[in-house]
Structures are given as C-alpha cells and as structure tokens.
Protein backbone atom coordinates (compact mmCIF):
# COMPACT_ATOMS: atom_id res chain seq x y z
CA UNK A 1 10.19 -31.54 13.76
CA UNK A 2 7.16 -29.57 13.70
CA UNK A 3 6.44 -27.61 9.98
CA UNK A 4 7.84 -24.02 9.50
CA UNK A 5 5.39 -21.87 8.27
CA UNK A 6 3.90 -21.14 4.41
CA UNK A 7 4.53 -17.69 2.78
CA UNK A 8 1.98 -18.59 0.17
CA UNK A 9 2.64 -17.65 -3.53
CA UNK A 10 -0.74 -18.15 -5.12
CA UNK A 11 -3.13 -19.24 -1.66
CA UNK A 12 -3.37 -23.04 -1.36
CA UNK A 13 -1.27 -23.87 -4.56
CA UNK A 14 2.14 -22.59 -4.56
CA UNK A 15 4.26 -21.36 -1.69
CA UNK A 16 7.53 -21.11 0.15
CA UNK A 17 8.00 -23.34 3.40
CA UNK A 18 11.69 -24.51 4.13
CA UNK A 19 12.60 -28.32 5.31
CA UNK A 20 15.78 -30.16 5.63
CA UNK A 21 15.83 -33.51 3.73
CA UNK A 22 18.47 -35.66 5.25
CA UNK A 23 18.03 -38.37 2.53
CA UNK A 24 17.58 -38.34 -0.98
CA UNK A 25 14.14 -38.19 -2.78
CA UNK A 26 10.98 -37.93 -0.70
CA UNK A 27 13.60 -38.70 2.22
CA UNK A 28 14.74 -42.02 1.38
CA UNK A 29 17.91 -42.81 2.67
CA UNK A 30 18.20 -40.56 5.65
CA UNK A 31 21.14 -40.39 7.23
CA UNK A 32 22.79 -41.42 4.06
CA UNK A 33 24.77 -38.67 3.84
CA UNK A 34 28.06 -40.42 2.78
CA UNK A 35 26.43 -42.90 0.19
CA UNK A 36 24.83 -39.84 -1.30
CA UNK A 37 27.71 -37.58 -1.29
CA UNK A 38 29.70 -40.51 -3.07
CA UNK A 39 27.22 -41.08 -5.62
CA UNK A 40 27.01 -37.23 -6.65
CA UNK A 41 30.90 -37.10 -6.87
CA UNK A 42 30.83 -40.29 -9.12
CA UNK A 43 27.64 -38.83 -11.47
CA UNK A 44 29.77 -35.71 -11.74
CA UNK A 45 32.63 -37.44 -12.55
CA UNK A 46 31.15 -39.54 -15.27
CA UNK A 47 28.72 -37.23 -17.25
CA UNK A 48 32.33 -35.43 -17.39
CA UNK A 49 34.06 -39.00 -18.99
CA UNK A 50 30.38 -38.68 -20.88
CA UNK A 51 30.92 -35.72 -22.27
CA UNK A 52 34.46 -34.94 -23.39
CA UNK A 53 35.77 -38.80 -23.76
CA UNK A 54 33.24 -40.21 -25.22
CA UNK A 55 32.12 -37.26 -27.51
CA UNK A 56 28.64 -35.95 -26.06
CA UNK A 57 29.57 -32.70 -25.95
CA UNK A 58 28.96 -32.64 -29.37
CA UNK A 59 25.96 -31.97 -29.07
CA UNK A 60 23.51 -29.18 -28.11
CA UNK A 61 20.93 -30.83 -26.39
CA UNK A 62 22.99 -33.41 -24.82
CA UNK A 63 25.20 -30.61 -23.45
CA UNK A 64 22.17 -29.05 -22.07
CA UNK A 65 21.06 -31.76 -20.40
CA UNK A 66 23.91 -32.86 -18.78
CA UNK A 67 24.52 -29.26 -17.55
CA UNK A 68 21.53 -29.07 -16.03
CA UNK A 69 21.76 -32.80 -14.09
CA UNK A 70 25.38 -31.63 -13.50
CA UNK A 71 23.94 -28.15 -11.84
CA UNK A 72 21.49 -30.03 -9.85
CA UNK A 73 24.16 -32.37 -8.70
CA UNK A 74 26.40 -29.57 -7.29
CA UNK A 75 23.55 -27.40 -5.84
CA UNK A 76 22.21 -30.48 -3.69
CA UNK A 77 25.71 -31.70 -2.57
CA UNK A 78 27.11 -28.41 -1.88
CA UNK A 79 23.99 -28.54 1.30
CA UNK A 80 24.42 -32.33 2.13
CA UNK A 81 28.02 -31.53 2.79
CA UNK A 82 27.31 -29.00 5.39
CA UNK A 83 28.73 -26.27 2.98
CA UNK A 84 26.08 -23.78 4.38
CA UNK A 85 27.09 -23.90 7.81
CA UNK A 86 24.07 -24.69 9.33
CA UNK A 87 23.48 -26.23 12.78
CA UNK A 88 20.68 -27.44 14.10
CA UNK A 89 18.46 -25.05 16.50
CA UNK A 90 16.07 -27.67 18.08
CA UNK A 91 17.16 -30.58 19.48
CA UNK A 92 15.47 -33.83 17.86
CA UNK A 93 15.84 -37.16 16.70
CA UNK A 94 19.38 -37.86 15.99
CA UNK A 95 20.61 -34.26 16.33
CA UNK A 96 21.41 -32.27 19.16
CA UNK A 97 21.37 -28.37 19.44
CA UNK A 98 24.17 -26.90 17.60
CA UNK A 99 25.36 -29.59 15.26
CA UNK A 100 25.73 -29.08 12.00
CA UNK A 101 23.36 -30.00 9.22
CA UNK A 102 23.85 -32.18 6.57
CA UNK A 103 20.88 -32.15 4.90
CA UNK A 104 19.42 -30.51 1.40
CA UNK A 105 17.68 -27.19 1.75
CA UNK A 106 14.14 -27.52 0.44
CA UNK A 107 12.12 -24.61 0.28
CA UNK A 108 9.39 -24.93 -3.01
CA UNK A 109 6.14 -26.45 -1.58
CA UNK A 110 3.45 -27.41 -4.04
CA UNK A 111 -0.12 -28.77 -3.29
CA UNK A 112 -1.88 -30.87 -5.35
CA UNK A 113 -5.56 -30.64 -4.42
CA UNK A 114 -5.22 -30.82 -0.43
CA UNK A 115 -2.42 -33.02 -0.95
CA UNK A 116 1.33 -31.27 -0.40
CA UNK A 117 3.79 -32.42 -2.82
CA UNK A 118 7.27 -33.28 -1.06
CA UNK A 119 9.15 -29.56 -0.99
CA UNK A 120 12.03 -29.38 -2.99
CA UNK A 121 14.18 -26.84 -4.28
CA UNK A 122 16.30 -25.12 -7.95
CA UNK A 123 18.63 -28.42 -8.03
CA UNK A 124 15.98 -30.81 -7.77
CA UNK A 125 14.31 -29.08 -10.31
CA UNK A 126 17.35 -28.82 -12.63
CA UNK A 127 18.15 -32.48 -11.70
CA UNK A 128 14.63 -33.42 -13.39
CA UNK A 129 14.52 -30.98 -16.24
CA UNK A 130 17.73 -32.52 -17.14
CA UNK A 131 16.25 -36.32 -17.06
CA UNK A 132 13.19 -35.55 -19.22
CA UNK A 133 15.25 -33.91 -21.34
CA UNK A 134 18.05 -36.61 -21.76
CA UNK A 135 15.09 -38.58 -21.48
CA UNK A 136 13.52 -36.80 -24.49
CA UNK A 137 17.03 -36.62 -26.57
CA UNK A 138 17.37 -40.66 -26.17
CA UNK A 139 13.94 -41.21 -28.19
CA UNK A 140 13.99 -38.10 -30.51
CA UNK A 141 17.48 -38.73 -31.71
CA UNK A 142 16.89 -42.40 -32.48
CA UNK A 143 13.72 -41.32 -34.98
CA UNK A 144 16.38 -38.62 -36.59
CA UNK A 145 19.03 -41.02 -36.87
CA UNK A 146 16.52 -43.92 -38.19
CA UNK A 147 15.06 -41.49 -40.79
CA UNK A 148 18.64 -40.56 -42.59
CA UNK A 149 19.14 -43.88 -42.98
C-alpha cells in the first residue's frame, strides 16, 4: 500500500501520517488478529485478578500503571476488532475493496535523523508509559522496602 501523506508537526521531526498495522508491534504477527485479540482480553482480565485479588490496587503507582497498560489495551483492541467500521478502499494483498479492517489505527510518525520510527498511536503510547512505569515501580519499591527493613 503506497504511504498516505505527512501533515508535518515540526518539518522533518514530528508529524501526522495514518497506517493500518494488521499485527502487533512494528507489524509482527499480521494477520494475527485473533491471537492478538485473545491476548488483550486475557491481559485485561488479569491486571483486573492483579489488582483487586491480589491487592495492587493498593497502591498509587501500581494503580497508575496498570490503568494506563489497561487504557492502551482497550484503545488498540477496540480497532483490531473492526469496532471503527472501516473497510478497506484499495484493493491489496489479502484484502479486497470493501472489507472491513481489522487492523490498529496508527497515526503519530516520528523520524529519527532520516530514519522514520514505526507510526503508532495514544494506546501504544499509554501501553509503554505504563511498562516503564511498572517497570520503574518493580525496582524503586524493592530499595523502599529493603531500606525499612
């Protein structure tokens, strides 16, 4: 599928061009839409055991970051279901004019040097906010708890 077009931001660095990822990061896995929808239902599922069976939601941070992976979770499976309605307008690959799209809307594109970073979009961008901050919680709590003791 040929590129849509840039609405650039800041010229050369930061702009707005959408794309359709049919897999999950940088497109691996396309065509996975099942797997992928299974595995968001199941992550769901269990930072929701995580949090209010086995206690997380205790705490601040941990709440935080959970919410946010939980946000990004929703946003990207509510377009890889076909939620949106979309159907394809060009006829490529797999896909023939006027079926519908199950694919995550990306729209952010970033370039490093000459070099364009994969688009993505808010979800994938809550997704790893969320991460580094779990990420973050699982080496900063340990040094609290280690120091009370």
């Amino acid at each position: 599928m040929p590129p849509a077009p840039t609405w650039w931001l800041w010229n050369g660095v930061a702009g707005i061009q959408t794309s359709l990822n049919e897999g999950a990061l940088f497109g691996f896995g396309e065509g996975m839409v099942p797997v992928f929808a299974t595995l968001s239902v199941v992550a769901a599922l269990a930072i929701v055991w995580w949090l209010f069976v086995a206690g997380a939601a205790r705490d601040l941070i941990l709440c935080i970051a959970l919410g946010l992976i939980t946000a990004g979770i929703f946003g990207n499976l509510y377009d890889r279901l076909g939620l949106p309605g979309l159907r394809w307008n060009l006829a490529h690959g797999q896909h023939r004019l006027g079926e519908p799209v199950y694919a995550v809307r990306d729209w952010i594109l970033v370039m490093i040097g000459d070099w364009p970073w994969p688009n993505f979009n808010i979800a994938d961008s809550m997704l790893l906010c969320g991460a580094a901050l779990l990420l973050w919680h699982a080496f900063h709590v340990e040094e609290e708890q280690t120091a009370k003791v």
